[in-house]
Structures are given as C-alpha cells and as structure tokens.
C-alpha atoms as a PDB file:
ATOM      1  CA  UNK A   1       0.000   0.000   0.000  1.00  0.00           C
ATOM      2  CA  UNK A   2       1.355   3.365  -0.715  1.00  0.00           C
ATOM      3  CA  UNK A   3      -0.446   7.175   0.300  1.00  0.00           C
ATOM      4  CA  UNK A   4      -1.374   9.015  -2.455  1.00  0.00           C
ATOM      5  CA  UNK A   5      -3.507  12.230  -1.596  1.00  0.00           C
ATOM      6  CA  UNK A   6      -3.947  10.902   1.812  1.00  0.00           C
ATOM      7  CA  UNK A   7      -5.472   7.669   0.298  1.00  0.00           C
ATOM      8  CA  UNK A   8      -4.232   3.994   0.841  1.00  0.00           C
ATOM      9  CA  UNK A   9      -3.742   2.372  -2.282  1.00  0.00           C
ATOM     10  CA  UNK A  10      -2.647  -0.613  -3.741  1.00  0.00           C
ATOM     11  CA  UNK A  11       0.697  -0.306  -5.301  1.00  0.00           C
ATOM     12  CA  UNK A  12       0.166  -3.358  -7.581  1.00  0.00           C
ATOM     13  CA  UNK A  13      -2.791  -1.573  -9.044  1.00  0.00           C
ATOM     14  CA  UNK A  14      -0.960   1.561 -10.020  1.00  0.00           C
ATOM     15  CA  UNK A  15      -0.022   2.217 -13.631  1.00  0.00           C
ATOM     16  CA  UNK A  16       3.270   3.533 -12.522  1.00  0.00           C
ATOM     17  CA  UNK A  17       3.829  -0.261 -11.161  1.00  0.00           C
ATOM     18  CA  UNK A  18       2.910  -1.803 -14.221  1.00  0.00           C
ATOM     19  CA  UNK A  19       5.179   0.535 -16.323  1.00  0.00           C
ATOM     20  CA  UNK A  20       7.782  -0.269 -14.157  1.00  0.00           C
ATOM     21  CA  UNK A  21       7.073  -3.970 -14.383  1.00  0.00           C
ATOM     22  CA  UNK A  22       6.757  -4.125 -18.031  1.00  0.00           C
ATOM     23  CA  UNK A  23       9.941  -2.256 -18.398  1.00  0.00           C
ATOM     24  CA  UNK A  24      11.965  -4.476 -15.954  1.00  0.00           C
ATOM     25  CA  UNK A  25      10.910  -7.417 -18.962  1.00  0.00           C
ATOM     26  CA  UNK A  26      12.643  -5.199 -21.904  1.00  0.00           C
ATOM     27  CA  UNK A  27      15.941  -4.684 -22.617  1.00  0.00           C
ATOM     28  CA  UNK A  28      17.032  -1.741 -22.690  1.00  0.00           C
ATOM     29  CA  UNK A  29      19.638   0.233 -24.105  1.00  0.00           C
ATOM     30  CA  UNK A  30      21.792   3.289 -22.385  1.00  0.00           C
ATOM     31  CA  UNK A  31      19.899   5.780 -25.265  1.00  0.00           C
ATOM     32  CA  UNK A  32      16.559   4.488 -24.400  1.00  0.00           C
ATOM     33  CA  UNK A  33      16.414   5.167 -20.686  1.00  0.00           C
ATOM     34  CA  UNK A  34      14.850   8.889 -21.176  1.00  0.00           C
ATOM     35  CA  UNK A  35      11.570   7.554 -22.866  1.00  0.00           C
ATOM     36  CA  UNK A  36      11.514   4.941 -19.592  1.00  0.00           C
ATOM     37  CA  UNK A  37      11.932   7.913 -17.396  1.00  0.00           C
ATOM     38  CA  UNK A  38       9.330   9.823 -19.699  1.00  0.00           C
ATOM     39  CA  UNK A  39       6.807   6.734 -19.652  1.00  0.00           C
ATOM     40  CA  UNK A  40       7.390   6.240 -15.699  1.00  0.00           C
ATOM     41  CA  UNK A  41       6.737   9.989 -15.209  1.00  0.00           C
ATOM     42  CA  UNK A  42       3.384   9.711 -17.215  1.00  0.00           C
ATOM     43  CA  UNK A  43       2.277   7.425 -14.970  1.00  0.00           C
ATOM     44  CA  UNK A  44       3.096   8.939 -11.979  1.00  0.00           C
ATOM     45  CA  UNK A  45       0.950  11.836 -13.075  1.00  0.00           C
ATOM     46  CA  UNK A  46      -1.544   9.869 -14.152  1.00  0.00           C
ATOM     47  CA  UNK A  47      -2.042   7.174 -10.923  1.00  0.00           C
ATOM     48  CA  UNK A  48      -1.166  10.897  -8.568  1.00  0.00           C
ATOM     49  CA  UNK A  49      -4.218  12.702 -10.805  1.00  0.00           C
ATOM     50  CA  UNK A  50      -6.793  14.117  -8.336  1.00  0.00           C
ATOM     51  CA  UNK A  51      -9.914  11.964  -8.419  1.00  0.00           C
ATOM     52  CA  UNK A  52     -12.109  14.653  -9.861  1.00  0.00           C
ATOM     53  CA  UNK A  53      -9.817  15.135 -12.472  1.00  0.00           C
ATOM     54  CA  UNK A  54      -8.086  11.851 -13.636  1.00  0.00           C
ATOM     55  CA  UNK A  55      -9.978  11.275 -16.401  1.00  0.00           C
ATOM     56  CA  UNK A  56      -8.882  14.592 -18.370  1.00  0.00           C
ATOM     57  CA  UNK A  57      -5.611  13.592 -17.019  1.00  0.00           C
ATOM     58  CA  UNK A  58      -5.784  10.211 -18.584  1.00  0.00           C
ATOM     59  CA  UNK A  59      -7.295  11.829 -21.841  1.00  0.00           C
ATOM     60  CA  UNK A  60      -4.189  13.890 -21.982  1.00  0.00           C
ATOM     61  CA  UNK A  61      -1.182  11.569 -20.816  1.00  0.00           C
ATOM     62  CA  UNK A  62      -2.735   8.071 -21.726  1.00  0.00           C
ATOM     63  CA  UNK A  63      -1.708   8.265 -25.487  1.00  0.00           C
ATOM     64  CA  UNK A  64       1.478   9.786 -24.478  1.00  0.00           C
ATOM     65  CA  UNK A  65       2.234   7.044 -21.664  1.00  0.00           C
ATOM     66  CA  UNK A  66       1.025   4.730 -24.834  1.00  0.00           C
ATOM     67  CA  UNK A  67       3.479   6.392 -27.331  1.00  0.00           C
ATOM     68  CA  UNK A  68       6.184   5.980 -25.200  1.00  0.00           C
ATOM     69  CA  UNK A  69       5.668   2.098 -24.508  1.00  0.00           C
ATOM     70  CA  UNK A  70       5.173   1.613 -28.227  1.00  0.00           C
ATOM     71  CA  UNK A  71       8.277   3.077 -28.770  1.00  0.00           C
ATOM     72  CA  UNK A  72      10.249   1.230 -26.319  1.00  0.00           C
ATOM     73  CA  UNK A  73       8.543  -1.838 -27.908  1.00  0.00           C
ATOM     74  CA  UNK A  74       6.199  -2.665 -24.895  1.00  0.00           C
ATOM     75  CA  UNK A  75       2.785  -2.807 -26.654  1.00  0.00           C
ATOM     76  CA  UNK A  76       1.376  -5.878 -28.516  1.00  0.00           C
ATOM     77  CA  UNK A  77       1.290  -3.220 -31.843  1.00  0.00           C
ATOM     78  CA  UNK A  78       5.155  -2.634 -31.101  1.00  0.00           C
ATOM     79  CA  UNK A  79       5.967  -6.423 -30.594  1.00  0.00           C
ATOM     80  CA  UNK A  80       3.762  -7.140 -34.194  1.00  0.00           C
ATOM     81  CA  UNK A  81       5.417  -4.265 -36.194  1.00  0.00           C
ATOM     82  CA  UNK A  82       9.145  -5.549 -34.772  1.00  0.00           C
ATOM     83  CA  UNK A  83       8.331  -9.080 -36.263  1.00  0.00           C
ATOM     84  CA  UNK A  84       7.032  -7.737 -39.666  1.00  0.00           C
ATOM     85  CA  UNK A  85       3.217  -8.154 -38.971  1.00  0.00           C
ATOM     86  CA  UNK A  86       0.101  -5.583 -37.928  1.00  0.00           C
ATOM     87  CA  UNK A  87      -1.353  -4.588 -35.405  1.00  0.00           C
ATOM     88  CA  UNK A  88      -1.589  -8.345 -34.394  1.00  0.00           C
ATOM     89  CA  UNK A  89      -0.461 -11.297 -35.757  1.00  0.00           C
ATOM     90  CA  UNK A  90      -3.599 -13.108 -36.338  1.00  0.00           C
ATOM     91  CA  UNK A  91      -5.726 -10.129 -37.832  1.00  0.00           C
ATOM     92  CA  UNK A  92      -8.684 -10.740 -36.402  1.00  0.00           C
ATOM     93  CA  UNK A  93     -12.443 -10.355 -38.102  1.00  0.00           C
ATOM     94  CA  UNK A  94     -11.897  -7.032 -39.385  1.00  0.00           C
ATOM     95  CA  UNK A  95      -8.859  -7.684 -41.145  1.00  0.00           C
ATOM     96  CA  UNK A  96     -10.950 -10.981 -42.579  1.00  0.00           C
ATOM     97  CA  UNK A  97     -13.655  -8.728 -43.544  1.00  0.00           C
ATOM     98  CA  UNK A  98     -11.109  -6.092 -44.784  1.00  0.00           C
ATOM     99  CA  UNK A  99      -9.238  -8.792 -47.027  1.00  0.00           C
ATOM    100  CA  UNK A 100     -12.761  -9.715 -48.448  1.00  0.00           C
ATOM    101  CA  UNK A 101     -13.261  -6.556 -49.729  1.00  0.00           C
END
C-alpha cells in the first residue's frame, strides 16, 4: 500500500507499477532510458491525478504514456510491427472482412 492524496492504495494496481514492471521485462539500451523515465513519469501523473480530475488527465497523458511504450517496444502493436506483422499477428475479423473486400 502506498499514500497518495492521503489515500491507501494498492501499489500493484498503479499504472506507474505496471510501467515499471513491463519495463523491468525489456531490454534496454543506455539511449533508451529517457523515454523509460518519460513513460514512468506519465504514470506517476496519471495514478497521482486528483480523483475529480483523472480522467482529463488520462485523456491527456494516456496516449502519451502509450506512445512511449510503443516506442520502447512494450505494446502488442510494437511487438507485431518488430516481427514484420500488424497490429496483431492473427488479424482478427476485421482484417478478414477487410481482405474480403
């Protein structure tokens, strides 16, 4: 549990956690560890957002937190695009109904 606001919360159910978590599985090089320090800031702000107001604060740093994952190759899109496919391997019903077309 960690206090954040003067709230209790579970530390395994911040984002900040899983950012850290997902990063600890990556390897990463030495000119890489600013967009880790950007993505683990994101979260910060985001799981430290003021109740009333974490949704606009997850509207605005979300994609960001998202951008920098997907460029440090931490997102099922990144992992796809690194081995030569889409979005996701298997493609799904839309990209069925896509290739029908």
């Amino acid at each position: 549990m960690t206090d954040i606001g003067g709230c209790l919360r579970d530390v395994a159910g911040l984002l900040v956690t899983a950012v850290a978590e997902t990063v600890a599985g990556l390897e990463i090089s030495p000119e890489d560890r600013a967009v880790v320090k950007l993505a683990a800031a994101y979260a910060e702000q985001i799981d430290d957002a003021d109740p009333a107001e974490r949704a606009d604060v997850l509207e605005k740093l979300g994609p960001r937190l998202l951008a920098a994952l997907d460029a440090l190759g931490a997102t099922p899109k990144a992992r796809a695009a690194a081995k030569g496919g889409g979005a996701r391997a298997g493609g799904g019903k839309l990209a069925a109904i896509r290739a029908a077309r």
